[in-house]
PDB file of N, CA and C in Angstrom:
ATOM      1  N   UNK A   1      58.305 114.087  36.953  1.00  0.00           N
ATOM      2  CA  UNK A   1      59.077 114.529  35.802  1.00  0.00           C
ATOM      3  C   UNK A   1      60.549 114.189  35.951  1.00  0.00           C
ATOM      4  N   UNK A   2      60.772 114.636  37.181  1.00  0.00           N
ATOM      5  CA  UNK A   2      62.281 114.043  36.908  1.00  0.00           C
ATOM      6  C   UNK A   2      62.739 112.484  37.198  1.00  0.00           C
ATOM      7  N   UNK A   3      62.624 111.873  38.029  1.00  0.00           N
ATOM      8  CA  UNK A   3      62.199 110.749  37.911  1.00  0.00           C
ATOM      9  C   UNK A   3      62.008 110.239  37.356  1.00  0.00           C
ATOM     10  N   UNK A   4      61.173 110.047  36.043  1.00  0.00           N
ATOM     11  CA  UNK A   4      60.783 109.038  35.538  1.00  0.00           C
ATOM     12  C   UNK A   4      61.483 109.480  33.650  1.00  0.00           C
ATOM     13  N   UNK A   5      61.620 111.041  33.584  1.00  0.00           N
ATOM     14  CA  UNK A   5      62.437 111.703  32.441  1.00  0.00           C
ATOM     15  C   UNK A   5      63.730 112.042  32.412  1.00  0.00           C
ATOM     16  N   UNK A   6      64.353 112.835  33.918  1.00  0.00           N
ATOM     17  CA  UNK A   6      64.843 113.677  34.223  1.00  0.00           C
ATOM     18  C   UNK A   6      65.044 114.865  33.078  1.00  0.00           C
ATOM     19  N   UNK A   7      63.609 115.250  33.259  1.00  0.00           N
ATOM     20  CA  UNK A   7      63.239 116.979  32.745  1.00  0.00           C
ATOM     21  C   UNK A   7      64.100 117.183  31.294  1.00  0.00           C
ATOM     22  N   UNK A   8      63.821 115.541  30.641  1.00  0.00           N
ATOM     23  CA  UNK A   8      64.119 115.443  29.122  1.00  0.00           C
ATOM     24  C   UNK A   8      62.756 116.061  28.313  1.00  0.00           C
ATOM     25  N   UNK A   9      62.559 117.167  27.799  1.00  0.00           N
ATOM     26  CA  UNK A   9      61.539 118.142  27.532  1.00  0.00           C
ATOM     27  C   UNK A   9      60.537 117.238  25.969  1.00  0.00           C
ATOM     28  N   UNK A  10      61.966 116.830  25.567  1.00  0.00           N
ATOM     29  CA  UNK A  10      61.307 116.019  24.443  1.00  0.00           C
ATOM     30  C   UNK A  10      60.622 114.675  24.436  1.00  0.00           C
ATOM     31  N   UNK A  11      61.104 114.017  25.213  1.00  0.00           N
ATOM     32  CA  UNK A  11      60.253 112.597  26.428  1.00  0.00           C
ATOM     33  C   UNK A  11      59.404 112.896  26.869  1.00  0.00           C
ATOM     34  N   UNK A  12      59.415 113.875  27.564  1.00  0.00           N
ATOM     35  CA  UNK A  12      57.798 114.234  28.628  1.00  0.00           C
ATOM     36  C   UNK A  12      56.598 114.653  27.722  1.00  0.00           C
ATOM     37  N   UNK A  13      56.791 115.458  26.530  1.00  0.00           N
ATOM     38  CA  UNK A  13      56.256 116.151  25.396  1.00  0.00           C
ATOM     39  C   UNK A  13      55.402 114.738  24.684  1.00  0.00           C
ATOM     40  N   UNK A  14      56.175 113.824  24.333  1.00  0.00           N
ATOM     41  CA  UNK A  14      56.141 112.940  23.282  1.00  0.00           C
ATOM     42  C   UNK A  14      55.246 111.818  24.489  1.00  0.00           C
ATOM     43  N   UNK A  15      55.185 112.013  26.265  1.00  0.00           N
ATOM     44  CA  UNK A  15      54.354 111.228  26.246  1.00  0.00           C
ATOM     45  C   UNK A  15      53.339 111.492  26.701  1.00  0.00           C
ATOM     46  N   UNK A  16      52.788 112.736  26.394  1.00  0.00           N
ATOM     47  CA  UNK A  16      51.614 113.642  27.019  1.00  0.00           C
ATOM     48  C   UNK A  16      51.009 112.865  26.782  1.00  0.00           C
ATOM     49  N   UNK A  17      50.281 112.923  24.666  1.00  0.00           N
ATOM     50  CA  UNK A  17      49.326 112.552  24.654  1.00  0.00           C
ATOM     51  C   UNK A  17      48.842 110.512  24.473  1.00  0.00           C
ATOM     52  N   UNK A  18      50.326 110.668  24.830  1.00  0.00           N
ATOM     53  CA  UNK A  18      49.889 108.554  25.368  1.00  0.00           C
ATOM     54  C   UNK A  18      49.094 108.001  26.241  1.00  0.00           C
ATOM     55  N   UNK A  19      49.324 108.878  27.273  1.00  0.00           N
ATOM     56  CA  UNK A  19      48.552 108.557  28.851  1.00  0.00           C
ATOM     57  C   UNK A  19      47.814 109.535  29.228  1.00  0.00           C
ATOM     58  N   UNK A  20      46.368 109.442  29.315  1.00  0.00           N
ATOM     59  CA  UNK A  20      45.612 110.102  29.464  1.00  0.00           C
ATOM     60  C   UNK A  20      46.038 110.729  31.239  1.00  0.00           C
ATOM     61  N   UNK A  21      46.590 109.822  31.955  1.00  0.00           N
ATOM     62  CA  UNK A  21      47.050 110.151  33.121  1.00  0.00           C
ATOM     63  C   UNK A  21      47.965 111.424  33.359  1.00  0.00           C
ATOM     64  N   UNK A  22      48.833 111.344  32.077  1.00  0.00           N
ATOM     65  CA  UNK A  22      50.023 111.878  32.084  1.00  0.00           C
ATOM     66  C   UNK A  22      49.514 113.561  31.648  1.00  0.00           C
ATOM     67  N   UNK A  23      48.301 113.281  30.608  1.00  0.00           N
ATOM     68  CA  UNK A  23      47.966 114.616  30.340  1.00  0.00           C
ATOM     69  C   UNK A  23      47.346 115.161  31.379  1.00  0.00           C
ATOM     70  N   UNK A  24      46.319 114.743  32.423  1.00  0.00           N
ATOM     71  CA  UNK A  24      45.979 115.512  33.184  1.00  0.00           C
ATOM     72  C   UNK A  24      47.021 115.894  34.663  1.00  0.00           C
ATOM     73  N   UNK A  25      48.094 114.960  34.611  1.00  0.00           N
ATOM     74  CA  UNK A  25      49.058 115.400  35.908  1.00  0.00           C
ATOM     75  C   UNK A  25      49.853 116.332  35.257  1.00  0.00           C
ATOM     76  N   UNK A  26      50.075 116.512  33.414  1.00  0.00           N
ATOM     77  CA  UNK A  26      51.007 118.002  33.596  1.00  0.00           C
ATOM     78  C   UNK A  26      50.135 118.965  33.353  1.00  0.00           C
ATOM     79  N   UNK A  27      48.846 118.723  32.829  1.00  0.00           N
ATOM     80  CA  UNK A  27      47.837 120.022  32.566  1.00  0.00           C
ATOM     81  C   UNK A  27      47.903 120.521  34.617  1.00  0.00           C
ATOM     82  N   UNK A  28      47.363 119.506  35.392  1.00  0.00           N
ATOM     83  CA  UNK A  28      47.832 120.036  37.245  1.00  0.00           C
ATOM     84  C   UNK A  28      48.736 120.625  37.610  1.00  0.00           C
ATOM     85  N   UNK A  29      49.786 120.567  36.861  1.00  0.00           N
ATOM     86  CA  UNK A  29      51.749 121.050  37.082  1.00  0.00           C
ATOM     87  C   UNK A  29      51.271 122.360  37.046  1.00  0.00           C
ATOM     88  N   UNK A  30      50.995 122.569  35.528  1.00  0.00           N
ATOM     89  CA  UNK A  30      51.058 123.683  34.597  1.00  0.00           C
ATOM     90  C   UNK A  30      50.332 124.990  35.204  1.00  0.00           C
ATOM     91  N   UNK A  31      49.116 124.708  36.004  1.00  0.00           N
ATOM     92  CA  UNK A  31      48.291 125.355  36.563  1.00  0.00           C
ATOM     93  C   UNK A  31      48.617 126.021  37.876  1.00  0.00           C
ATOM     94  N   UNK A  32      49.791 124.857  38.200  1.00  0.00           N
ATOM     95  CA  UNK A  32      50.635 125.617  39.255  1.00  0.00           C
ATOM     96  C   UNK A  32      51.465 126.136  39.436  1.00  0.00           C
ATOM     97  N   UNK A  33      51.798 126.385  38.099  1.00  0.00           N
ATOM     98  CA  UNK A  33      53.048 127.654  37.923  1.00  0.00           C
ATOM     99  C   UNK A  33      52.793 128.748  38.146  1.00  0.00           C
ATOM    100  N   UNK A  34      51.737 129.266  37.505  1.00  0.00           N
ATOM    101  CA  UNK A  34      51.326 130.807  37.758  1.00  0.00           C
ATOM    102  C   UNK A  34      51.168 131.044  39.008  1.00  0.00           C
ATOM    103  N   UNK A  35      50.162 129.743  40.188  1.00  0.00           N
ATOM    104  CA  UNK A  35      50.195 130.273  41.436  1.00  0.00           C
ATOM    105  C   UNK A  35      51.576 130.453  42.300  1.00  0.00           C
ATOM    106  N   UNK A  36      52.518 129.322  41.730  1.00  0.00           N
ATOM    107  CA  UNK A  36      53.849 129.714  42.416  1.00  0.00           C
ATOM    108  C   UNK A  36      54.616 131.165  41.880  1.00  0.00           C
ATOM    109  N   UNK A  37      54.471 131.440  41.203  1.00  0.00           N
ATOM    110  CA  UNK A  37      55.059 133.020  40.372  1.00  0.00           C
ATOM    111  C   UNK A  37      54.235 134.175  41.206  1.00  0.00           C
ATOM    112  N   UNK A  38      53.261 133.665  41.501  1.00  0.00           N
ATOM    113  CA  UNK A  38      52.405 135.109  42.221  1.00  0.00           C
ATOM    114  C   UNK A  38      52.038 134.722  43.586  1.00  0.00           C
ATOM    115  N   UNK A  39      53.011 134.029  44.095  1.00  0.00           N
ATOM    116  CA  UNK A  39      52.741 133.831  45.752  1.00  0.00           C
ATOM    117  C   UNK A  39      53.179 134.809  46.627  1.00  0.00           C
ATOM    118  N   UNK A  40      54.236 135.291  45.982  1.00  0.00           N
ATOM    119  CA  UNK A  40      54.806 136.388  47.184  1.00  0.00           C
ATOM    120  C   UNK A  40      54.027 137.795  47.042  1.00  0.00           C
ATOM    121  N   UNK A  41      54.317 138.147  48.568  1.00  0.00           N
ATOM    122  CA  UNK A  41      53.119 139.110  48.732  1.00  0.00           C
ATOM    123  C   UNK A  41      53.656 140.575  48.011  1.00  0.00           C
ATOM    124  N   UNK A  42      54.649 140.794  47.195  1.00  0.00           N
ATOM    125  CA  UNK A  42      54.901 141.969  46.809  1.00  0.00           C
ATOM    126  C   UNK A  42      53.924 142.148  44.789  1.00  0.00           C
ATOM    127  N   UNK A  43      54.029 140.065  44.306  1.00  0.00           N
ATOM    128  CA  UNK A  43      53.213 140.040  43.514  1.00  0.00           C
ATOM    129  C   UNK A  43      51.948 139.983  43.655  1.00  0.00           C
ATOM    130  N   UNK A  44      51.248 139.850  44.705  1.00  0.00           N
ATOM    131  CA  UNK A  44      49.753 139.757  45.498  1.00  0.00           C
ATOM    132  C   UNK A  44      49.233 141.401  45.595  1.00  0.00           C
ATOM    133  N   UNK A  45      50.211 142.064  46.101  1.00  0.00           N
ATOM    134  CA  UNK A  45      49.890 143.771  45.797  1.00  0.00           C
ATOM    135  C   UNK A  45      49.778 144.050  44.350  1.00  0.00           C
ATOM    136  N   UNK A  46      51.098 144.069  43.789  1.00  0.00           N
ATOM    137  CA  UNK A  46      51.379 144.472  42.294  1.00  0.00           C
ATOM    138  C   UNK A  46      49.416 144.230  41.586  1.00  0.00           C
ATOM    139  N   UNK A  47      49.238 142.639  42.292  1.00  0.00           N
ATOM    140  CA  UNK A  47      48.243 142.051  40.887  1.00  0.00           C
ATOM    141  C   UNK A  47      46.530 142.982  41.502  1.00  0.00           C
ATOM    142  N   UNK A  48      46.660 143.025  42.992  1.00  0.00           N
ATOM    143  CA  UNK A  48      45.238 143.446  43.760  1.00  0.00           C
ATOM    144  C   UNK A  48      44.805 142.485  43.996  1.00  0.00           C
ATOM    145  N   UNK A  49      43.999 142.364  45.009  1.00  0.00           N
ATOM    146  CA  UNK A  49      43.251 141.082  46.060  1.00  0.00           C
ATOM    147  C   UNK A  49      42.331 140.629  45.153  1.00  0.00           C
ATOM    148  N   UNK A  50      41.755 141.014  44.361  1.00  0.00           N
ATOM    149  CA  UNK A  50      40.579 140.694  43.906  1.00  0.00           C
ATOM    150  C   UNK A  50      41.248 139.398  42.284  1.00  0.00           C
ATOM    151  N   UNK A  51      42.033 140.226  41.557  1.00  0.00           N
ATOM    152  CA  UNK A  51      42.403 139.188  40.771  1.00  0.00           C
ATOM    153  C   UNK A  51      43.444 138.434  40.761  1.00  0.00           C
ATOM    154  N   UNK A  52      44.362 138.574  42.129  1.00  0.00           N
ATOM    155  CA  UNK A  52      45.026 137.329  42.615  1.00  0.00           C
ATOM    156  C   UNK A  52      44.578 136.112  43.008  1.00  0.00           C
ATOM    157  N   UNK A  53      43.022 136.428  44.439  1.00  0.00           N
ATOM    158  CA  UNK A  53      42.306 135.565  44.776  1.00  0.00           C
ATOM    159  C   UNK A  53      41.696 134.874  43.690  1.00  0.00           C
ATOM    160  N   UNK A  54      41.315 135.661  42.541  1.00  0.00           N
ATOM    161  CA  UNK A  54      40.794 134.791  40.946  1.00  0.00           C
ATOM    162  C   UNK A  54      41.974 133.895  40.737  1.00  0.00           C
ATOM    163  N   UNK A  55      42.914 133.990  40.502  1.00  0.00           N
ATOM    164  CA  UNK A  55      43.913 133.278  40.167  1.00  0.00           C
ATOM    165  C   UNK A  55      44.378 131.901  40.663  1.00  0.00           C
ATOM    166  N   UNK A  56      44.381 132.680  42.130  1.00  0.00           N
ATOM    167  CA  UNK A  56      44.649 131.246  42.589  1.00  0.00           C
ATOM    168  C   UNK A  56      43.931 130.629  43.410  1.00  0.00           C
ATOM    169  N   UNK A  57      42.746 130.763  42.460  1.00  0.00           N
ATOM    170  CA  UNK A  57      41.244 129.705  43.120  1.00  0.00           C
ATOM    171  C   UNK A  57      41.706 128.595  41.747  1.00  0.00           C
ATOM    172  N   UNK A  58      42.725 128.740  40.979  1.00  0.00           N
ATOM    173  CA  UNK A  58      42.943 127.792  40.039  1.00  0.00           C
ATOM    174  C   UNK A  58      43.742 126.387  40.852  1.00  0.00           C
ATOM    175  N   UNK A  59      44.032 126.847  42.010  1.00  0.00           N
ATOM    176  CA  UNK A  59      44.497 125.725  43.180  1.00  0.00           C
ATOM    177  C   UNK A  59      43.687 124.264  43.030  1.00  0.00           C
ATOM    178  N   UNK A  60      42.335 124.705  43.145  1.00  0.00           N
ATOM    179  CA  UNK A  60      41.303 123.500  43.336  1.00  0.00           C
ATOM    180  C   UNK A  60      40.986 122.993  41.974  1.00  0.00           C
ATOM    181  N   UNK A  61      41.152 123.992  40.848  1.00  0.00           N
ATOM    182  CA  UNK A  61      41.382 122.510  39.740  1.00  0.00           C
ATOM    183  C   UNK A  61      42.382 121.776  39.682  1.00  0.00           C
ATOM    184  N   UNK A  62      43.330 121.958  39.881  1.00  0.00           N
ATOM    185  CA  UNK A  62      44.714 121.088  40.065  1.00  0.00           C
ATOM    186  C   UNK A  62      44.811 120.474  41.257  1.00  0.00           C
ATOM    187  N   UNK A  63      43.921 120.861  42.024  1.00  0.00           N
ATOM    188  CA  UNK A  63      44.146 120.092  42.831  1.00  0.00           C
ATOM    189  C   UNK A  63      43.206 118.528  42.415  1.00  0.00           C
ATOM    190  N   UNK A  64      41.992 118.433  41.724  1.00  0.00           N
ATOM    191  CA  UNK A  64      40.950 118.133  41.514  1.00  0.00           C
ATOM    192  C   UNK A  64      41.986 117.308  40.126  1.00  0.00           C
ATOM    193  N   UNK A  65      42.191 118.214  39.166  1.00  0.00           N
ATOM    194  CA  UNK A  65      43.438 117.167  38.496  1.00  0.00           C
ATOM    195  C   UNK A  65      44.217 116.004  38.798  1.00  0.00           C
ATOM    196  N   UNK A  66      44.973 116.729  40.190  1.00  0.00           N
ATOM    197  CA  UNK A  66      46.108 115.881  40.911  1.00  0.00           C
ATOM    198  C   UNK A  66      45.331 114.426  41.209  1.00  0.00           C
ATOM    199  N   UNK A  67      44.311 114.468  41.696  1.00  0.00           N
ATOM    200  CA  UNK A  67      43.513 113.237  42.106  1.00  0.00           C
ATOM    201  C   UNK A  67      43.183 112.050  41.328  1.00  0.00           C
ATOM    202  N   UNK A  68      42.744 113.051  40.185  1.00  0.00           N
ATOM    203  CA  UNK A  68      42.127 112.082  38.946  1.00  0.00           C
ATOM    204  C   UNK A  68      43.466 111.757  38.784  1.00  0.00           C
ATOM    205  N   UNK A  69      44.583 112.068  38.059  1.00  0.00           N
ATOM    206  CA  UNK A  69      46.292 112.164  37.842  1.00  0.00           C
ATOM    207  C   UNK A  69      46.361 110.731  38.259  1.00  0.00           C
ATOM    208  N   UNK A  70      46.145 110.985  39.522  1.00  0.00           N
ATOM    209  CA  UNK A  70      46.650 109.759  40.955  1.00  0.00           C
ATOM    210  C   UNK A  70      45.879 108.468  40.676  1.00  0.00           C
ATOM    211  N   UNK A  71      44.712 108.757  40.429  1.00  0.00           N
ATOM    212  CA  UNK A  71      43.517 107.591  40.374  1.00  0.00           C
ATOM    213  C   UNK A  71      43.543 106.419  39.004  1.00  0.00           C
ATOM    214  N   UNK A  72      43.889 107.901  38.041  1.00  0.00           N
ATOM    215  CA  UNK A  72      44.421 106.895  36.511  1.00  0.00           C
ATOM    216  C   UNK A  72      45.659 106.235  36.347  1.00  0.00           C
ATOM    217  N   UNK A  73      46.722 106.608  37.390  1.00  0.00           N
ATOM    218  CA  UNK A  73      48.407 106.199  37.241  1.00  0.00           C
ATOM    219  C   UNK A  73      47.790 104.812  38.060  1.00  0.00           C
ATOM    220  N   UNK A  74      47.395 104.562  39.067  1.00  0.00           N
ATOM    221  CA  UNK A  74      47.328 103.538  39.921  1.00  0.00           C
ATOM    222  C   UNK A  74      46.770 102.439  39.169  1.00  0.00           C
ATOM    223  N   UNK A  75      46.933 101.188  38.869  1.00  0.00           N
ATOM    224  CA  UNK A  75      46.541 100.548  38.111  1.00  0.00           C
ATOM    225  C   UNK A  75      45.943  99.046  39.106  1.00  0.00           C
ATOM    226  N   UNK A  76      46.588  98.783  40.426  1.00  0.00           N
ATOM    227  CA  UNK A  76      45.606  97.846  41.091  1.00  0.00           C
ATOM    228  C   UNK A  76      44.843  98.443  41.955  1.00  0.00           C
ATOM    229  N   UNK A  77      45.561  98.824  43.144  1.00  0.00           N
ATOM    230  CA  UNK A  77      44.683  99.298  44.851  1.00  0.00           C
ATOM    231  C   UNK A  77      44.711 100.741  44.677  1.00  0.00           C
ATOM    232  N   UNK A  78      43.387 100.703  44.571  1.00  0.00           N
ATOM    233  CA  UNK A  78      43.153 102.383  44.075  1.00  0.00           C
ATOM    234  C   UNK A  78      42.805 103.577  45.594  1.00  0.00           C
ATOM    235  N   UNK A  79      42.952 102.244  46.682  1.00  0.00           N
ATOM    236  CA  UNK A  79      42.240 103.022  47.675  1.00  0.00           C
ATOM    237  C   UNK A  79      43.047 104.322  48.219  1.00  0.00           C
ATOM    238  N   UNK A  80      44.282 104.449  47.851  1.00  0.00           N
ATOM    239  CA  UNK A  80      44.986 105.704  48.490  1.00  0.00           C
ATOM    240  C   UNK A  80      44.713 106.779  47.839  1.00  0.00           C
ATOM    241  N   UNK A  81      44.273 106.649  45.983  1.00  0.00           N
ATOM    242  CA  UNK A  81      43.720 108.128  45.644  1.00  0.00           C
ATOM    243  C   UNK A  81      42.396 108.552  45.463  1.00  0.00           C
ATOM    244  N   UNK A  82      41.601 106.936  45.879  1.00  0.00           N
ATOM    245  CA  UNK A  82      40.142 107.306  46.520  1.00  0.00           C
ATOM    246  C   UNK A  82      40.359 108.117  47.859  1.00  0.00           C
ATOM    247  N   UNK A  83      40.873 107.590  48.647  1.00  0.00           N
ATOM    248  CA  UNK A  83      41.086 108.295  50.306  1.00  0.00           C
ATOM    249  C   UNK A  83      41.714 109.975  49.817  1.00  0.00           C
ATOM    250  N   UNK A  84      42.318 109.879  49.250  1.00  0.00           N
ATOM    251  CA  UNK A  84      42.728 111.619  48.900  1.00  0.00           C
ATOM    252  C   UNK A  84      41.510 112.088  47.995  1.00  0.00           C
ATOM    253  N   UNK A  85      41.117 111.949  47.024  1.00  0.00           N
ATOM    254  CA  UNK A  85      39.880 112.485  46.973  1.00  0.00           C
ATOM    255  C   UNK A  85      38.859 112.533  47.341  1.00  0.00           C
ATOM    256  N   UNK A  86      38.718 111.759  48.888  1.00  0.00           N
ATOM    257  CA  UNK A  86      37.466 111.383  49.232  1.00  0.00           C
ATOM    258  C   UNK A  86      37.643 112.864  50.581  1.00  0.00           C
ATOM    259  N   UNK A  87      38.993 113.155  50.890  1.00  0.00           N
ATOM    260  CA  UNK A  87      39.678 114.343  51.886  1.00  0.00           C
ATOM    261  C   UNK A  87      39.918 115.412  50.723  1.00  0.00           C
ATOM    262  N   UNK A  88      40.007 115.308  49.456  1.00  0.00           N
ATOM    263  CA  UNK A  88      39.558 116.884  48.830  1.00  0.00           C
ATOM    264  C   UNK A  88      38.203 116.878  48.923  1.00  0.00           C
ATOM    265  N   UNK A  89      37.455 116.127  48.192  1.00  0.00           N
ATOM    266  CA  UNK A  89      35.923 116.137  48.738  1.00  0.00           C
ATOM    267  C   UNK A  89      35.559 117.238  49.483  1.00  0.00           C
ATOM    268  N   UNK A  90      36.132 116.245  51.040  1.00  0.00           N
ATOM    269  CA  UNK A  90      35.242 117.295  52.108  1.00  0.00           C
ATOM    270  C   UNK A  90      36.171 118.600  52.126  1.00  0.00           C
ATOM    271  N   UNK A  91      37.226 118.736  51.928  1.00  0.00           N
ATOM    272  CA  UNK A  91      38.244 120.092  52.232  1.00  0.00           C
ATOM    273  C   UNK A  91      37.134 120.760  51.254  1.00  0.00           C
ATOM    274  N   UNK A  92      36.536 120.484  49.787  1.00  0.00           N
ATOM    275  CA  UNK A  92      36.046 121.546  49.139  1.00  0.00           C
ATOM    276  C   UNK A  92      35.022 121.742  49.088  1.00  0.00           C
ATOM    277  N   UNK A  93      33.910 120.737  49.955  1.00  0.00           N
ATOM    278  CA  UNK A  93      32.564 120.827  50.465  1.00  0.00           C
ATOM    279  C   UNK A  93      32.540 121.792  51.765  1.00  0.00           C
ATOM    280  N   UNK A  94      33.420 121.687  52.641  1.00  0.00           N
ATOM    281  CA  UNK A  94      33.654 122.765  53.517  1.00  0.00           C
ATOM    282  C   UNK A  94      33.694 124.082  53.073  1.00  0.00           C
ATOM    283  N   UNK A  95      34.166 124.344  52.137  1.00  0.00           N
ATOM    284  CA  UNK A  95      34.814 125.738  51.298  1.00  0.00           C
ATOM    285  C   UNK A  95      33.202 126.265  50.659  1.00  0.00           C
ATOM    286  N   UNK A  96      32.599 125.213  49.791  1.00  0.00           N
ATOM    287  CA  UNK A  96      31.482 125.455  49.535  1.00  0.00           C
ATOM    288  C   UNK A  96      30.582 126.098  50.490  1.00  0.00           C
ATOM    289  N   UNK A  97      30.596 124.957  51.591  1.00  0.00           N
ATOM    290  CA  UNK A  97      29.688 125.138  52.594  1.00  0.00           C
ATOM    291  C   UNK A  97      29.635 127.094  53.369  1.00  0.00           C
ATOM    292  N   UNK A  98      30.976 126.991  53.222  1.00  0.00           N
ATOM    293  CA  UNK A  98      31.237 128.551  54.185  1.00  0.00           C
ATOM    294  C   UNK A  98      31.138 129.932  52.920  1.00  0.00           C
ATOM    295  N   UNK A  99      31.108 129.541  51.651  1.00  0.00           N
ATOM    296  CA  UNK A  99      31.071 130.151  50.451  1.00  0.00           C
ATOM    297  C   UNK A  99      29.474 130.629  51.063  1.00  0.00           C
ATOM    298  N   UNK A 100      28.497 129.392  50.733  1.00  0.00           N
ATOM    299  CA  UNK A 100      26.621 129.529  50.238  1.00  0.00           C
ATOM    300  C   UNK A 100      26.518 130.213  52.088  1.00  0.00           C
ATOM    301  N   UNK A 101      26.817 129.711  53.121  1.00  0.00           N
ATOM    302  CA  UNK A 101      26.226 129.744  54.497  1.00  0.00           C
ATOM    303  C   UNK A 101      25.340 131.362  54.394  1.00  0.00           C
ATOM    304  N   UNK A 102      26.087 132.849  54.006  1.00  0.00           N
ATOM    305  CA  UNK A 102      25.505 133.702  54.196  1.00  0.00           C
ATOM    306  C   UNK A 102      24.501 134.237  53.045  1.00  0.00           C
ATOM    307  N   UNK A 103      24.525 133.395  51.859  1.00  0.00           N
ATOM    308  CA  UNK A 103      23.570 133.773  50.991  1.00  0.00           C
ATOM    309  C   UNK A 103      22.163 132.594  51.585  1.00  0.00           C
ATOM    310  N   UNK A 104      22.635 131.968  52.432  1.00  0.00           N
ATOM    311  CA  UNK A 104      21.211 130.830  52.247  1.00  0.00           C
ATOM    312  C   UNK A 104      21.024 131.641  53.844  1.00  0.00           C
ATOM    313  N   UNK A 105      21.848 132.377  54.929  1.00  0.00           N
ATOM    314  CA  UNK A 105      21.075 132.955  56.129  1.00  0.00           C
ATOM    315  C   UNK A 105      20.734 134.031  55.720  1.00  0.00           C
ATOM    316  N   UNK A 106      21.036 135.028  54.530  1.00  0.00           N
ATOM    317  CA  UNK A 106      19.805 135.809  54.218  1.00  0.00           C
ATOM    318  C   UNK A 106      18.435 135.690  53.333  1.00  0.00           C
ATOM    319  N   UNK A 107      18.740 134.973  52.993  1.00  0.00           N
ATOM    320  CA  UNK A 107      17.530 134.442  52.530  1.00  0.00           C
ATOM    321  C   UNK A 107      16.578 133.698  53.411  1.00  0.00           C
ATOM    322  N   UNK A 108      17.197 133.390  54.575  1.00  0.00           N
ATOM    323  CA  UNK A 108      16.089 132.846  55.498  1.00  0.00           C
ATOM    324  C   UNK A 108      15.416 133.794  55.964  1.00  0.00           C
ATOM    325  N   UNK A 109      16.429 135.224  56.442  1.00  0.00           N
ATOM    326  CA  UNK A 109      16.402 136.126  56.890  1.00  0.00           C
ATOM    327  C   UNK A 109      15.030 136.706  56.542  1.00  0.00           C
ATOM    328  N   UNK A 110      14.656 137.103  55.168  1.00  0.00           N
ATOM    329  CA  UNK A 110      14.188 137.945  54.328  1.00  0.00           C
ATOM    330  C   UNK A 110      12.909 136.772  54.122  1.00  0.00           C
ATOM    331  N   UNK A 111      12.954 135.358  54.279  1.00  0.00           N
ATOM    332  CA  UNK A 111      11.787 134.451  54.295  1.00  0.00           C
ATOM    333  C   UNK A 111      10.743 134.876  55.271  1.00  0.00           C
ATOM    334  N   UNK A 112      11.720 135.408  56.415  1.00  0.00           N
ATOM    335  CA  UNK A 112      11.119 135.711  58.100  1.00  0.00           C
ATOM    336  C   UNK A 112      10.434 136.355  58.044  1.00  0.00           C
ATOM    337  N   UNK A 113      11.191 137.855  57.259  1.00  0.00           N
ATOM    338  CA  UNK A 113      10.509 138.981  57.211  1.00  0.00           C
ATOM    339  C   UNK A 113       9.329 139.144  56.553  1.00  0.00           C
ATOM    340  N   UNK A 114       9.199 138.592  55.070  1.00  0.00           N
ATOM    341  CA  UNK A 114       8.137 138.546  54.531  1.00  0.00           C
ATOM    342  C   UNK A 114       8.830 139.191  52.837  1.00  0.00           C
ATOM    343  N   UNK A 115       9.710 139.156  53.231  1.00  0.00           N
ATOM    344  CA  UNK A 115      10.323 140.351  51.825  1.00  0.00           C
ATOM    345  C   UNK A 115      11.292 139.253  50.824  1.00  0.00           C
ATOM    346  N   UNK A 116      11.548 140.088  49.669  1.00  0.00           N
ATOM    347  CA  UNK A 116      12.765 139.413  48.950  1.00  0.00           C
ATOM    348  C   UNK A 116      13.767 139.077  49.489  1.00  0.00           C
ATOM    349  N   UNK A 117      15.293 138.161  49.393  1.00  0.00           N
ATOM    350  CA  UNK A 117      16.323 138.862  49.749  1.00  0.00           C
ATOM    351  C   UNK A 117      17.051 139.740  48.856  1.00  0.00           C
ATOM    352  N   UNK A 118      18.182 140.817  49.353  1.00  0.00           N
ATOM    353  CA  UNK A 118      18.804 140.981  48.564  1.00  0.00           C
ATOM    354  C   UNK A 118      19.618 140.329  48.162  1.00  0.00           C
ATOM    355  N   UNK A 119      20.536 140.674  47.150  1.00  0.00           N
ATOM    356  CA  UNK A 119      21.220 140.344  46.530  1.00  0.00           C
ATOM    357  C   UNK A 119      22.942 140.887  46.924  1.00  0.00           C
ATOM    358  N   UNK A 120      22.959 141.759  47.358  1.00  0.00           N
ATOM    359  CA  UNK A 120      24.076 141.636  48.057  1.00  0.00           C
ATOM    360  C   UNK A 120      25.162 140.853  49.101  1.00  0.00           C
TER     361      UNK A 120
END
């Protein structure tokens, strides 16, 4: 933004919807305002753990934005925002992975036993 406008509101506005690039790197910006406004831990109390952590699980669409952003601006050698999304990838296959791990070991659990699992 500044760079290429310097944070001329009516330039940046007027070239959202030109570049499909451009719309998804400020729709990524935009998403990261709220998490920067509620980073500090006195707004993390104020909001409660439960719908802060909602909030700023909005990280990984922008982050997921930022990529595509990167992938559509690049117009020859695309390999540096393949290589960054190919490292969000696994950063959010990991996340996945440690998300499912205890719903898929009780369910093995409860395979063992002979029973349902729960659902808890």
């Amino acid at each position: 933004l500044y760079l290429d406008q310097f944070f001329l509101w009516e330039e940046i506005l007027a070239d959202i919807p030109k570049r499909p690039f451009i719309t998804v790197g400020f729709l990524s910006f935009l998403l990261m305002i709220p998490l920067a406004l509620t980073s500090t831990d006195r707004i993390a109390k104020w909001m409660g753990g439960k719908r802060w952590n909602r909030l700023h699980k909005l990280v990984y669409v922008s982050a997921v934005g930022g990529v595509i952003h990167y992938l559509w601006l690049v117009k020859a050698d695309v390999q540096r925002p393949l290589t960054y999304g190919a490292i969000l990838a696994v950063l959010l296959g990991v996340r996945v992975w440690y998300y499912l791990k205890p719903v898929v070991e009780r369910r093995i659990l409860a395979a063992r036993q002979g029973r349902e699992p729960s659902e808890a």
